[in-house]
PDB file of N, CA and C in Angstrom:
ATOM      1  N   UNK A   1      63.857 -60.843  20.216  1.00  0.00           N
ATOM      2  CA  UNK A   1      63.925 -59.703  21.117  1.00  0.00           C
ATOM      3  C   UNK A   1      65.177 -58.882  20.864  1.00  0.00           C
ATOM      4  N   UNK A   2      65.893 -59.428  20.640  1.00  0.00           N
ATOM      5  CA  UNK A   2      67.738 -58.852  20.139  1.00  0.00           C
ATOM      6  C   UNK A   2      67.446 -57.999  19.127  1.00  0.00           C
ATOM      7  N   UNK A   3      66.881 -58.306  17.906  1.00  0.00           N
ATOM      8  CA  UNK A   3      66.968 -57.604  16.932  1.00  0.00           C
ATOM      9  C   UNK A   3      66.060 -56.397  17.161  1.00  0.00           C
ATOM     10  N   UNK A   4      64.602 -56.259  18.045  1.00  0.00           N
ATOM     11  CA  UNK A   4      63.829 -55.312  18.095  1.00  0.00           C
ATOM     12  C   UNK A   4      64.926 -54.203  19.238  1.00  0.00           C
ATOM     13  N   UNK A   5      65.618 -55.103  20.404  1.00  0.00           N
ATOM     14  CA  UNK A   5      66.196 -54.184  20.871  1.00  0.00           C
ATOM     15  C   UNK A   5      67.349 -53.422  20.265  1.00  0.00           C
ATOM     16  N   UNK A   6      68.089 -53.988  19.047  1.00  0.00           N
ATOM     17  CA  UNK A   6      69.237 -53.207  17.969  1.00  0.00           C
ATOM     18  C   UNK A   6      67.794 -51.663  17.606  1.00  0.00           C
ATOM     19  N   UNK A   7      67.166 -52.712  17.167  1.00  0.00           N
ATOM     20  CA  UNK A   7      66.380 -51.468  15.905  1.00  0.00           C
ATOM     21  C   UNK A   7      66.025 -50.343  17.063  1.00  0.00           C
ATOM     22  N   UNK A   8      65.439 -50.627  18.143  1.00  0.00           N
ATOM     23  CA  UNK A   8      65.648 -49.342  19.622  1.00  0.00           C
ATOM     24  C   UNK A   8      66.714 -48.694  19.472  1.00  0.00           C
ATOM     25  N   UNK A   9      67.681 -49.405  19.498  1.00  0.00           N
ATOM     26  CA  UNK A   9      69.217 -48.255  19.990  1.00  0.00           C
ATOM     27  C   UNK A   9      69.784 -47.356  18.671  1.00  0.00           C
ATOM     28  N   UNK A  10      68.849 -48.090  17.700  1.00  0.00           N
ATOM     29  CA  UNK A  10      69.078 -47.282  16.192  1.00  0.00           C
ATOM     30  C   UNK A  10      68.188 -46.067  16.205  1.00  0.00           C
ATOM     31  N   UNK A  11      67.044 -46.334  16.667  1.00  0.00           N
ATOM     32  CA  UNK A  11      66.312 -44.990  16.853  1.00  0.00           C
ATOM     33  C   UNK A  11      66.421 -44.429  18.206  1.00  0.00           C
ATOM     34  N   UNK A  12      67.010 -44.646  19.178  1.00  0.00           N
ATOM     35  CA  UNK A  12      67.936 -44.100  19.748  1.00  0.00           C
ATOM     36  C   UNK A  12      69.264 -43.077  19.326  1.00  0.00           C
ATOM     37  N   UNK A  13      69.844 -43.489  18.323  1.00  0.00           N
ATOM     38  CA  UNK A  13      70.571 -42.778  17.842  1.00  0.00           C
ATOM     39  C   UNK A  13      70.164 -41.802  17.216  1.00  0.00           C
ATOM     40  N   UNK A  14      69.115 -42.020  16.237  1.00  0.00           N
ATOM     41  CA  UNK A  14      68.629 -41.131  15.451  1.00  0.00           C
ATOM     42  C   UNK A  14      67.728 -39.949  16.298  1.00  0.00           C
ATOM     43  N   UNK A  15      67.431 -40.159  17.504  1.00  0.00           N
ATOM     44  CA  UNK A  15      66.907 -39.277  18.209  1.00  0.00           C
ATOM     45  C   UNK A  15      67.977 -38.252  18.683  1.00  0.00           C
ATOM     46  N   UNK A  16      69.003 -38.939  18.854  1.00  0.00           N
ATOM     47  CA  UNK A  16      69.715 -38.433  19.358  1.00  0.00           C
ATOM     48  C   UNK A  16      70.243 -37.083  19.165  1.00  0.00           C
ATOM     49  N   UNK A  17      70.916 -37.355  17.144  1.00  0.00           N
ATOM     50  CA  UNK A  17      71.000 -36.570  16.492  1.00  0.00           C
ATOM     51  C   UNK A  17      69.979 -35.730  16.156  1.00  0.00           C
ATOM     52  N   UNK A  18      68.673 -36.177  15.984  1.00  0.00           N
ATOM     53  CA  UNK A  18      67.656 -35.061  15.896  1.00  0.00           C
ATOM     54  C   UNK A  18      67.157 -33.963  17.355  1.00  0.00           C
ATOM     55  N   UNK A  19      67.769 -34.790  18.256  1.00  0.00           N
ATOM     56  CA  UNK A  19      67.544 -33.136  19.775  1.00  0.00           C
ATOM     57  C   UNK A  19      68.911 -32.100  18.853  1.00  0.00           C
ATOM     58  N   UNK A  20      70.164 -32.593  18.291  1.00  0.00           N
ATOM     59  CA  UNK A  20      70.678 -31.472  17.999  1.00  0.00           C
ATOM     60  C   UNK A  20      70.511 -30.926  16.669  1.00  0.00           C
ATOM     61  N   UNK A  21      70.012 -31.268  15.813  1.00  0.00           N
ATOM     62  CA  UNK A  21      68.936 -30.893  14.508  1.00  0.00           C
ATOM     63  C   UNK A  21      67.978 -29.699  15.091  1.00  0.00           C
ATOM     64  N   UNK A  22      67.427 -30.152  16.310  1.00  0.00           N
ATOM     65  CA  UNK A  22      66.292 -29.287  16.011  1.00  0.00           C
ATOM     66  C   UNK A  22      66.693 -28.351  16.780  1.00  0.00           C
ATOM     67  N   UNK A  23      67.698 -28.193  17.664  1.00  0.00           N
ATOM     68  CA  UNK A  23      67.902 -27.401  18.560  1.00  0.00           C
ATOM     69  C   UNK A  23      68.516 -26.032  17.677  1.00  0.00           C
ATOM     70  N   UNK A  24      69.159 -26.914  17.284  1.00  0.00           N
ATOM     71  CA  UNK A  24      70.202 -25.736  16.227  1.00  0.00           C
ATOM     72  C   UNK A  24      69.502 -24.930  15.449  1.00  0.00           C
ATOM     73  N   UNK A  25      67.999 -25.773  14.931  1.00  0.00           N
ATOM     74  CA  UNK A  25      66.950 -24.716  13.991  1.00  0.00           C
ATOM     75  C   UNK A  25      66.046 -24.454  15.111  1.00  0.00           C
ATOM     76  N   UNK A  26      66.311 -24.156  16.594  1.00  0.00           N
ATOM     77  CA  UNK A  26      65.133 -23.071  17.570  1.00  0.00           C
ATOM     78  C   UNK A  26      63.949 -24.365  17.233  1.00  0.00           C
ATOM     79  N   UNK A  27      63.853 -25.259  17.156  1.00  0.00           N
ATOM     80  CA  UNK A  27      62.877 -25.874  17.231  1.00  0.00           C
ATOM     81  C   UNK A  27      62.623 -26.758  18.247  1.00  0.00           C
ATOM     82  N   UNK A  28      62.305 -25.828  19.370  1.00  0.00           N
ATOM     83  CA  UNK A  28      63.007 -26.686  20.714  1.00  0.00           C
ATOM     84  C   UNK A  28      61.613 -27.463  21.062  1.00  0.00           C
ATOM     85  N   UNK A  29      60.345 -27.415  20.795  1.00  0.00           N
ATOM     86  CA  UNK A  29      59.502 -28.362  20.929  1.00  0.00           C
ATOM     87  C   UNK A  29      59.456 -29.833  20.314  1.00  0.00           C
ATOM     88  N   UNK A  30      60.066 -29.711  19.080  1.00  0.00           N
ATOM     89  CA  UNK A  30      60.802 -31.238  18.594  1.00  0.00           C
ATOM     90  C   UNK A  30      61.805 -31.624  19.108  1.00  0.00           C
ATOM     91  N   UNK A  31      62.255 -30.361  19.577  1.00  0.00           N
ATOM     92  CA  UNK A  31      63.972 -31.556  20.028  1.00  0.00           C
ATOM     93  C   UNK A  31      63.635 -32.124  22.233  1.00  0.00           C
ATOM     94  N   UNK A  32      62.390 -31.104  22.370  1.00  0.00           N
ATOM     95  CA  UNK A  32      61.761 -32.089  23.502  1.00  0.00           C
ATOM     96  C   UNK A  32      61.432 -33.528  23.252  1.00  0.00           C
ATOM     97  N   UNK A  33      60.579 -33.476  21.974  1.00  0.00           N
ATOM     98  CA  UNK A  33      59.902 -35.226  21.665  1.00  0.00           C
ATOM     99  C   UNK A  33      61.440 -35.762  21.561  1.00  0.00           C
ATOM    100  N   UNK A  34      62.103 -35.187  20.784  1.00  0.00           N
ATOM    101  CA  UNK A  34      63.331 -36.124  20.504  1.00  0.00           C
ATOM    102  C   UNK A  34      64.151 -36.764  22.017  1.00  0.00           C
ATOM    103  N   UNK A  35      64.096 -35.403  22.359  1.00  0.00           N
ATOM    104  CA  UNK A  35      65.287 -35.879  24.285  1.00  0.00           C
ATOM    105  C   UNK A  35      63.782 -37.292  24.690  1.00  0.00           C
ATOM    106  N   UNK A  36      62.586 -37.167  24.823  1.00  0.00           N
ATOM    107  CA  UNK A  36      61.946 -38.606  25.173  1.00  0.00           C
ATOM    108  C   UNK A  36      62.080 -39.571  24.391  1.00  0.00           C
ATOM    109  N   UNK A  37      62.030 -39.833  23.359  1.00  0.00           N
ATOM    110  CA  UNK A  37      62.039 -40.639  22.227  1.00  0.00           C
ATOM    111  C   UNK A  37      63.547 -40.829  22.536  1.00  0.00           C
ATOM    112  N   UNK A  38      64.283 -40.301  22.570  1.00  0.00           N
ATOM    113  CA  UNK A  38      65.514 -40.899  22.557  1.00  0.00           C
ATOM    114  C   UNK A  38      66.106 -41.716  24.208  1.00  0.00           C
ATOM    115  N   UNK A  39      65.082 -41.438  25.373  1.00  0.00           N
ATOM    116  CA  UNK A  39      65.395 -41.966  26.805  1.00  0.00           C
ATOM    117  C   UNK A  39      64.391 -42.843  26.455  1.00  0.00           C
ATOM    118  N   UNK A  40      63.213 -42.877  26.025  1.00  0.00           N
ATOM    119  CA  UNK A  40      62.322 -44.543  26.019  1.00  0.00           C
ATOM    120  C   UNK A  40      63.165 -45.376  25.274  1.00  0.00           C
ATOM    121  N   UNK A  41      63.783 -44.857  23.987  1.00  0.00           N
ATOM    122  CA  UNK A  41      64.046 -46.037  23.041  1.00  0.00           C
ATOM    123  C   UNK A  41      65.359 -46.842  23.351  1.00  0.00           C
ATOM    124  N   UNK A  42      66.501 -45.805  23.948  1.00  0.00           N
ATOM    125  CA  UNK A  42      67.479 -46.063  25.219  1.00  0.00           C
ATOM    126  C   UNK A  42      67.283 -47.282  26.027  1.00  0.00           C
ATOM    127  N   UNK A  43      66.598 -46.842  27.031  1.00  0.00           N
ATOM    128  CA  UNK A  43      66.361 -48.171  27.669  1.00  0.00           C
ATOM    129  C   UNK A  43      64.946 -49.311  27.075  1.00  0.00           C
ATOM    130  N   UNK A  44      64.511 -49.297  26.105  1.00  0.00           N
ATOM    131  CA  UNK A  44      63.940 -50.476  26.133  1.00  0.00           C
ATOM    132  C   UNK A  44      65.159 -51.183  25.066  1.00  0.00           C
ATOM    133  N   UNK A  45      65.926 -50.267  24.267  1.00  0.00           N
ATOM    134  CA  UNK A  45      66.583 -50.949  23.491  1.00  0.00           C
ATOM    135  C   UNK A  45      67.864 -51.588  24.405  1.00  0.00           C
ATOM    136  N   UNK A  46      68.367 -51.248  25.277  1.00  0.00           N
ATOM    137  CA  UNK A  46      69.443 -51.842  26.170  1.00  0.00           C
ATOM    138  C   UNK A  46      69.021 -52.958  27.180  1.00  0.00           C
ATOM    139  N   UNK A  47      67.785 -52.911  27.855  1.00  0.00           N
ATOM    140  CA  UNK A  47      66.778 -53.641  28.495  1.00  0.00           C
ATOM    141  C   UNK A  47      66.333 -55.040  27.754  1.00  0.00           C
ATOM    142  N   UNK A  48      66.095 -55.137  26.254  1.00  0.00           N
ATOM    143  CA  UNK A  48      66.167 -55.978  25.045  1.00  0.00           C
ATOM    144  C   UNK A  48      67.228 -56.663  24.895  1.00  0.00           C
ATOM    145  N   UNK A  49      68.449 -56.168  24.111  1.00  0.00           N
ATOM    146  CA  UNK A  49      69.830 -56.729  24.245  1.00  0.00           C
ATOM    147  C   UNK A  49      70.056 -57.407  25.730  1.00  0.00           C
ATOM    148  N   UNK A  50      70.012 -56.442  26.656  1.00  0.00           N
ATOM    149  CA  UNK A  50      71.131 -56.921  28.012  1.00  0.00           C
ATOM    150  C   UNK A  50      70.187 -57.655  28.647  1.00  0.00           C
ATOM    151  N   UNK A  51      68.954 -58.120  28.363  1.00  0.00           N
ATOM    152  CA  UNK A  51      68.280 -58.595  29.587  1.00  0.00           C
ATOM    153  C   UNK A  51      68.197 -60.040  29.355  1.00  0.00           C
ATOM    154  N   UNK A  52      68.085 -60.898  28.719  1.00  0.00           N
ATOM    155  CA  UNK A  52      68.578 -62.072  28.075  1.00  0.00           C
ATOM    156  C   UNK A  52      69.917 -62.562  28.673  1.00  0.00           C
ATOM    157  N   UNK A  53      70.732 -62.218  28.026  1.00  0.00           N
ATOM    158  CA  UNK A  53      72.083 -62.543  28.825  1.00  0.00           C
ATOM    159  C   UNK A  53      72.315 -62.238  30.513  1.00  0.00           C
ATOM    160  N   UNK A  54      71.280 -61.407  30.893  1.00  0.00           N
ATOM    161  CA  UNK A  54      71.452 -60.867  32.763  1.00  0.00           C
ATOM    162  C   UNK A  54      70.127 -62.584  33.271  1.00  0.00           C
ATOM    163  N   UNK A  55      69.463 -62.171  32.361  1.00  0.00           N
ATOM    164  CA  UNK A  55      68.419 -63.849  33.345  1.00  0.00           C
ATOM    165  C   UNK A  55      68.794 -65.280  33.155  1.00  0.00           C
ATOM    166  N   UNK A  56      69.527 -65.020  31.503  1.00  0.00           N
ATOM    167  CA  UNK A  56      70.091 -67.065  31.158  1.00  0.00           C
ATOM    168  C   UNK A  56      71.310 -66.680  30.741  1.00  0.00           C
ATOM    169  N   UNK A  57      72.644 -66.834  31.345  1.00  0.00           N
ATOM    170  CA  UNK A  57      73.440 -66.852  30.933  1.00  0.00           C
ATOM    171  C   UNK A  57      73.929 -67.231  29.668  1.00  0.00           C
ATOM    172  N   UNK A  58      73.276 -68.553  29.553  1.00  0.00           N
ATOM    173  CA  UNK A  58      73.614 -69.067  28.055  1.00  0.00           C
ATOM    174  C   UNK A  58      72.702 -68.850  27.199  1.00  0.00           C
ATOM    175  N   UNK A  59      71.820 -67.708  27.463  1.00  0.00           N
ATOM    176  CA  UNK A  59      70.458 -67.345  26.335  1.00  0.00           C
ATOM    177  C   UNK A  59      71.309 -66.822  24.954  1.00  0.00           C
ATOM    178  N   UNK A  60      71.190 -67.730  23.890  1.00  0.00           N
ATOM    179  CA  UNK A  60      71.864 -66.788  22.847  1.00  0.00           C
ATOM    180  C   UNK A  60      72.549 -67.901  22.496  1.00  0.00           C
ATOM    181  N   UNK A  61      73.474 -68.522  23.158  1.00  0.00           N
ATOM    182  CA  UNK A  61      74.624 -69.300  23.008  1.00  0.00           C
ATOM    183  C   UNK A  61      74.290 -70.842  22.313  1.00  0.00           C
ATOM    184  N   UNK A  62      75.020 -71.732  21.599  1.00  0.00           N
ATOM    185  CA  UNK A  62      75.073 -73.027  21.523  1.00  0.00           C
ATOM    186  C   UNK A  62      75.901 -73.797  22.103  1.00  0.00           C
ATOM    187  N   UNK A  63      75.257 -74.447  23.033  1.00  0.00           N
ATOM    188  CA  UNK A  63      76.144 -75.294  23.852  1.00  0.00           C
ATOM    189  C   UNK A  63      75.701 -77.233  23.260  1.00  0.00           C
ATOM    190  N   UNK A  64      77.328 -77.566  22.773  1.00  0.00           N
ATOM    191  CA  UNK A  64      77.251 -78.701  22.698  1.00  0.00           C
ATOM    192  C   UNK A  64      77.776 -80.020  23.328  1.00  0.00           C
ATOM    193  N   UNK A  65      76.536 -80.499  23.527  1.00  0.00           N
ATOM    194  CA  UNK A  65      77.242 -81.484  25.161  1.00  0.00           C
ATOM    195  C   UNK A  65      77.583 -82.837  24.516  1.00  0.00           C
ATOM    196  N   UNK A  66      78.522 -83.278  25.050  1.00  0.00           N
ATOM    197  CA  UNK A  66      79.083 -84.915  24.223  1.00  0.00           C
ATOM    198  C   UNK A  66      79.065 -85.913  25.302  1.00  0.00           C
TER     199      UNK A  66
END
């Protein structure tokens, strides 16, 4: 789930930069898809990462008991 939520916040980013790509070329109907594409991929990609560590504290972790 970690890694699908990285690859989210990567196309997150890349959305990001593309609302100001397209804005700058008047292509303001792509840089609409982009402003959504970049708030879905936002939170499912932060929701992915952070939600693991918010329900099992030690989700992720190796704990070795002696």
């Amino acid at each position: 789930m970690n890694i699908i939520g990285i690859i989210a916040l990567i196309v997150a980013v890349i959305a990001a930069v593309g609302i100001f790509y397209f804005h700058k070329k008047d292509e303001d109907d792509l840089a609409k898809i982009c402003i959504w594409v970049f708030i879905v991929a936002a939170l499912v990609g932060l929701v992915l990462v952070f939600l693991p560590g918010i329900l099992h504290p030690t989700a992720g972790t190796i704990i070795f008991i002696k």
